[in-house]
N, C-alpha and C. Protein backbone atom coordinates (compact mmCIF):
# COMPACT_ATOMS: atom_id res chain seq x y z
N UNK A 1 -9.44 43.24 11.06
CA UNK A 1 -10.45 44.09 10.48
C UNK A 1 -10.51 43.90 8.95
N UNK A 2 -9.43 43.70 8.31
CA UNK A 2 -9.35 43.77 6.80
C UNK A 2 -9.71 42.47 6.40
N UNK A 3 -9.65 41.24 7.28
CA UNK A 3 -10.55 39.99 6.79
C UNK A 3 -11.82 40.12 6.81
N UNK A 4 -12.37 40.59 7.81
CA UNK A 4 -13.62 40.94 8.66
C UNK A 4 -14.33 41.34 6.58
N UNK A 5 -13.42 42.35 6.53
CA UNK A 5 -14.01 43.35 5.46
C UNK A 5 -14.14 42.56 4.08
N UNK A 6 -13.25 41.60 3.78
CA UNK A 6 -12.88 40.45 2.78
C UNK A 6 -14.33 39.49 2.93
N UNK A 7 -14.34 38.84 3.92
CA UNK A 7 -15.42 38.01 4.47
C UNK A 7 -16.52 38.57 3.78
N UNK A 8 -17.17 39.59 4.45
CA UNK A 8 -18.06 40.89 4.05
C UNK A 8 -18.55 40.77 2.79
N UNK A 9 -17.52 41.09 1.84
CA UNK A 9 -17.62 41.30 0.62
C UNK A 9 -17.48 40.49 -0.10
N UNK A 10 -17.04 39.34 0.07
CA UNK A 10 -17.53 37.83 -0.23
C UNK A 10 -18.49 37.25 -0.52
N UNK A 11 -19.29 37.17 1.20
CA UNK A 11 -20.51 36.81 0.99
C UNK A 11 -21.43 37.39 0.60
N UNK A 12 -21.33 39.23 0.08
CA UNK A 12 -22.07 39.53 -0.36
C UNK A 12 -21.87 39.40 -2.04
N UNK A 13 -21.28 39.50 -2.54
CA UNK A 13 -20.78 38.96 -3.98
C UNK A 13 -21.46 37.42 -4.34
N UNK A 14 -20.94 36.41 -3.28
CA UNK A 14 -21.92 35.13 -3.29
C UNK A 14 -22.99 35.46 -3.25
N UNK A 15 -23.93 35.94 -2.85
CA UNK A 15 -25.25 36.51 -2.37
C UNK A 15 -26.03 37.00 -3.86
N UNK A 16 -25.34 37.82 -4.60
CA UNK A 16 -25.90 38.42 -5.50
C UNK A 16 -25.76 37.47 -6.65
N UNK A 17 -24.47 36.80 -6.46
CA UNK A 17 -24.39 35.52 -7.90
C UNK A 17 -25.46 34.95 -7.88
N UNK A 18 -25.41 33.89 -6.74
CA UNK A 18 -26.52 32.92 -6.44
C UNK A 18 -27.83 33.31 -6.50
N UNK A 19 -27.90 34.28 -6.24
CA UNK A 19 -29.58 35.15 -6.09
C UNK A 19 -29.77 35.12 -7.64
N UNK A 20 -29.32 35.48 -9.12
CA UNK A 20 -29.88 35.62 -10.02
C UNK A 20 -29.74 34.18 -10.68
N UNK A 21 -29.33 32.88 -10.12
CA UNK A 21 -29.69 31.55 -10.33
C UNK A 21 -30.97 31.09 -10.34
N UNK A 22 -31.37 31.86 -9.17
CA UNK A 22 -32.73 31.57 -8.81
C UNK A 22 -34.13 32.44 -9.24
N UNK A 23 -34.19 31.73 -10.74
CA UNK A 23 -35.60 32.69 -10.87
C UNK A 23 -36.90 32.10 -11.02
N UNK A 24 -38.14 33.35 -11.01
CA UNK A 24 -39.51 32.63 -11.02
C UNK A 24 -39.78 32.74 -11.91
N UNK A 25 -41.16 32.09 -12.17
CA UNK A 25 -41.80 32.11 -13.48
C UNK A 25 -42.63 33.31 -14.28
N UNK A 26 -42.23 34.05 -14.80
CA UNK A 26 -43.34 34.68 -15.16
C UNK A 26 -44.35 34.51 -16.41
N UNK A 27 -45.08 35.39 -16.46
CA UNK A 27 -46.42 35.08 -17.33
C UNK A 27 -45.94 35.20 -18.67
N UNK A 28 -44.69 35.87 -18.99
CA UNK A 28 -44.55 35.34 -20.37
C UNK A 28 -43.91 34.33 -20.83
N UNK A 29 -43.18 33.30 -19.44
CA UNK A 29 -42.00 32.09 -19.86
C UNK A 29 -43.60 31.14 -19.36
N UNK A 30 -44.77 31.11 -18.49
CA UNK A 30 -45.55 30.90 -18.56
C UNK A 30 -46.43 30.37 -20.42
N UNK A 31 -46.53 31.63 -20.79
CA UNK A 31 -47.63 31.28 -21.82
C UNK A 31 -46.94 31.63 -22.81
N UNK A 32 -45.36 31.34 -22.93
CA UNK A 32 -44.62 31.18 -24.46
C UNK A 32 -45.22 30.52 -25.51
N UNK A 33 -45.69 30.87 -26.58
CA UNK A 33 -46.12 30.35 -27.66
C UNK A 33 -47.42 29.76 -27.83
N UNK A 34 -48.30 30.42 -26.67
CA UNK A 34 -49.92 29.98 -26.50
C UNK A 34 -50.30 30.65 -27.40
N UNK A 35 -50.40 32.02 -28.13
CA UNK A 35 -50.40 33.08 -28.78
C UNK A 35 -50.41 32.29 -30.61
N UNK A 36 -49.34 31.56 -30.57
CA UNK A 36 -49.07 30.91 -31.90
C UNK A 36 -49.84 29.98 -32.06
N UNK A 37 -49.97 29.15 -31.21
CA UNK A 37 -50.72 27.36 -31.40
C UNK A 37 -52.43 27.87 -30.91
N UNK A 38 -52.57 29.41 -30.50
CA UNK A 38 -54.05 30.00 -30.76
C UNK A 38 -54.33 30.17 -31.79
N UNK A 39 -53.98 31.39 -32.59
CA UNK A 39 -53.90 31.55 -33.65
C UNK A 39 -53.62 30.20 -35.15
N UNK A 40 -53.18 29.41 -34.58
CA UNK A 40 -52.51 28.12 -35.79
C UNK A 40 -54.01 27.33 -35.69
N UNK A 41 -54.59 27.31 -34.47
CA UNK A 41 -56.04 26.48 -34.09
C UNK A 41 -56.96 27.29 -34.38
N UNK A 42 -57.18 28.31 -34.43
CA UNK A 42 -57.97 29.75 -35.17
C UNK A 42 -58.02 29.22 -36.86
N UNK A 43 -57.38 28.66 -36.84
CA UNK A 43 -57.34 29.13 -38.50
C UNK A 43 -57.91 27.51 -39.40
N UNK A 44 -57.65 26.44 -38.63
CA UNK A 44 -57.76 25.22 -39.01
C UNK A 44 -59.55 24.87 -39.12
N UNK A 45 -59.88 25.06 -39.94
CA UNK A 45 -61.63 24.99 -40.04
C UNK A 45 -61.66 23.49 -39.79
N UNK A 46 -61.35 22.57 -40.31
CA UNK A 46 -61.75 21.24 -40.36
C UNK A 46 -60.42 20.69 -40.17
N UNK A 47 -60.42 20.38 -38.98
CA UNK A 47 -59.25 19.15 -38.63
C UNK A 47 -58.85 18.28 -38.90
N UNK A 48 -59.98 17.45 -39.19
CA UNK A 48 -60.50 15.61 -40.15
C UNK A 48 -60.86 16.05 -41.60
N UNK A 49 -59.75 16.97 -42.25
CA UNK A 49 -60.33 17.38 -43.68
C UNK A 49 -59.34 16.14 -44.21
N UNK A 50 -58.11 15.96 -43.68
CA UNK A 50 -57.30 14.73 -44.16
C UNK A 50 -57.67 13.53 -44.62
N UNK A 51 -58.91 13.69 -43.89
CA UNK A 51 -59.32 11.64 -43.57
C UNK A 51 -60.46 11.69 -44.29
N UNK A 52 -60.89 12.40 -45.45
CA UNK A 52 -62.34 12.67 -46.03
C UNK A 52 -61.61 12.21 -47.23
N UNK A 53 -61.64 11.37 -48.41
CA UNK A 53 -61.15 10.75 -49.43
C UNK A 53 -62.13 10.98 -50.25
N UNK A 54 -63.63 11.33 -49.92
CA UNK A 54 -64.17 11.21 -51.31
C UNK A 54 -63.86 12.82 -52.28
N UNK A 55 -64.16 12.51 -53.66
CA UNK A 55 -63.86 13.87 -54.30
C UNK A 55 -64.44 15.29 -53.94
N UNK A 56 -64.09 16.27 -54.33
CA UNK A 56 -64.53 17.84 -53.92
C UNK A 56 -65.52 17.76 -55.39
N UNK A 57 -66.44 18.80 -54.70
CA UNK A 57 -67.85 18.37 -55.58
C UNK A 57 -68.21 20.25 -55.87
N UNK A 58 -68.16 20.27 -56.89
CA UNK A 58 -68.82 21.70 -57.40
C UNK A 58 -68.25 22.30 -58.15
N UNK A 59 -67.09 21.71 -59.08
CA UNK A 59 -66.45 22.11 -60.50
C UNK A 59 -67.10 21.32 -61.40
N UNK A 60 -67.81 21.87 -62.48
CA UNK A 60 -68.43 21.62 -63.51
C UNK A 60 -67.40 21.32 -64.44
N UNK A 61 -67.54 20.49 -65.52
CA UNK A 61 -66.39 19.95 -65.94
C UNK A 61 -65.97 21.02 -67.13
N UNK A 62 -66.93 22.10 -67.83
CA UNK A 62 -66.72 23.19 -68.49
C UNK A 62 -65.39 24.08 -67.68
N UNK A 63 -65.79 24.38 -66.58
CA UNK A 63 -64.98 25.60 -65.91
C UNK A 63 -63.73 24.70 -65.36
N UNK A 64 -63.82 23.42 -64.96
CA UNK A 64 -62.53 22.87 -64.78
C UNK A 64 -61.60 22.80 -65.99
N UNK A 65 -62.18 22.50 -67.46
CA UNK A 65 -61.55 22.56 -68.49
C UNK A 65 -61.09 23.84 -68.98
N UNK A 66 -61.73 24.72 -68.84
CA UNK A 66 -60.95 26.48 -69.08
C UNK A 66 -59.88 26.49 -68.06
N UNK A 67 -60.83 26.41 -66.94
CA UNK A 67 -59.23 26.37 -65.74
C UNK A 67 -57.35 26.00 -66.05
N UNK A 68 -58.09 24.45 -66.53
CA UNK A 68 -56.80 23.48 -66.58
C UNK A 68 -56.40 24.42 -68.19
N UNK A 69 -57.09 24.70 -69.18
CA UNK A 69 -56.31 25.50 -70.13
C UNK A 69 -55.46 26.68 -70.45
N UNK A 70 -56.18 28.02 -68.94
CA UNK A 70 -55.27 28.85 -69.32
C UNK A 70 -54.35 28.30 -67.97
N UNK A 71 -54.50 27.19 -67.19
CA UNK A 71 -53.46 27.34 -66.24
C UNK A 71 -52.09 26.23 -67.70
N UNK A 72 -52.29 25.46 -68.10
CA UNK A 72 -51.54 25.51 -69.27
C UNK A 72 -50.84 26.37 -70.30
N UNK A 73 -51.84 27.24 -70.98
CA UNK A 73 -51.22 28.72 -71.55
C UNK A 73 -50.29 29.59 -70.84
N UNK A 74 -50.18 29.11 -69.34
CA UNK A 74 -49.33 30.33 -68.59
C UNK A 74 -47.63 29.63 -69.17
N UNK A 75 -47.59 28.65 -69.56
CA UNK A 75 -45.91 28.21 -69.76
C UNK A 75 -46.02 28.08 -71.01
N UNK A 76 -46.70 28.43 -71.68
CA UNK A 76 -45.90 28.84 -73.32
C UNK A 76 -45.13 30.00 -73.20
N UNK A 77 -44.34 30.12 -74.69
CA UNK A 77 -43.23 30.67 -74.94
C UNK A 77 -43.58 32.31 -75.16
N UNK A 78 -44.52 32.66 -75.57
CA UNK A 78 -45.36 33.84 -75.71
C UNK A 78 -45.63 34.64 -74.08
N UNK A 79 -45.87 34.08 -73.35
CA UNK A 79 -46.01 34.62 -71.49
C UNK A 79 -44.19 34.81 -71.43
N UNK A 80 -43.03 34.18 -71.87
CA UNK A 80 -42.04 34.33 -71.37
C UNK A 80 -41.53 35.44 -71.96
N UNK A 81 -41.72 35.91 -73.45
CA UNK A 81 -41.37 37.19 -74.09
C UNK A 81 -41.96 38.58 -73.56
N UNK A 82 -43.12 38.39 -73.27
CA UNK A 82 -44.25 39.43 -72.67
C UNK A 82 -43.44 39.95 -71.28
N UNK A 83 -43.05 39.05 -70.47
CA UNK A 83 -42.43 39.44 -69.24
C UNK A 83 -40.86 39.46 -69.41
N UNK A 84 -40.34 39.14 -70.99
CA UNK A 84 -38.99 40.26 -70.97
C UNK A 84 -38.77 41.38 -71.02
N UNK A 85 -40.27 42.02 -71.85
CA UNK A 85 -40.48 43.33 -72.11
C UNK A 85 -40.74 43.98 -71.14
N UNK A 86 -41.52 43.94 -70.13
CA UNK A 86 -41.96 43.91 -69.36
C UNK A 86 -40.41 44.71 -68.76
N UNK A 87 -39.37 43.71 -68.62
CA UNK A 87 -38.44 43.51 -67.29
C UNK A 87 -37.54 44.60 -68.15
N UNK A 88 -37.52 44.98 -69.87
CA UNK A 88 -36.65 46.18 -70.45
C UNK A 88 -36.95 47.62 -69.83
N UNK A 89 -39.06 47.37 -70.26
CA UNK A 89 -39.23 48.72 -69.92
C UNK A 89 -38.89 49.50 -68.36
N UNK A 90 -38.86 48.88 -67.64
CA UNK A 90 -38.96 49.09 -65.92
C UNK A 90 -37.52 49.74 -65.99
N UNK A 91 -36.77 49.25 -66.49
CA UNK A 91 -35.52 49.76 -65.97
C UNK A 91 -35.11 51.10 -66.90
C-alpha cells in the first residue's frame, strides 16, 4: 500500500513538472515588440531621405549667417560667467 501511495505521488509530481514545460503561445509572446517597430515606422516620414544628396533648399544665406553667429556666441566666455551666477543664486 505505501508504494502504491509513493508511485501515486510520483507520477503526480512528474505530471505537474512536465506540464509547466509545456507552454502555448499567447498574444503577448505573439506580438512582442509589434507596438515598438509600429510606432518607430509611425514616425519615419521619408525612408529614402538617406539616398537624396542634393542640398536642403530654403535657408537664405542672411538667416543662415545670424544662425551660424549666435550659434557661435553661445561658447564665448561671457555665456560661461552668466551661468555661474546663475548656478550661486539657486542655491
Amino acid at each position: 500500500m505505501l508504494i502504491r501511495c509513493f508511485i501515486l505521488i510520483g507520477s503526480i509530481a512528474a505530471l505537474l513538472i512536465f506540464s509547466g514545460c509545456g507552454t502555448r503561445e499567447t498574444m503577448l509572446s505573439r506580438n512582442w515588440g509589434s507596438s515598438f517597430e509600429s510606432a518607430k515606422q509611425s514616425q519615419i516620414l521619408n525612408p529614402e531621405a538617406g539616398r537624396n544628396l542634393e542640398p536642403v533648399v530654403g535657408l537664405d544665406d542672411q538667416a543662415a549667417e545670424n544662425n551660424m553667429e549666435k550659434y557661435r556666441q553661445g561658447f564665448t566666455d561671457e555665456t560661461s560667467n552668466d551661468l555661474d551666477v546663475i548656478i550661486i543664486k539657486s542655491r
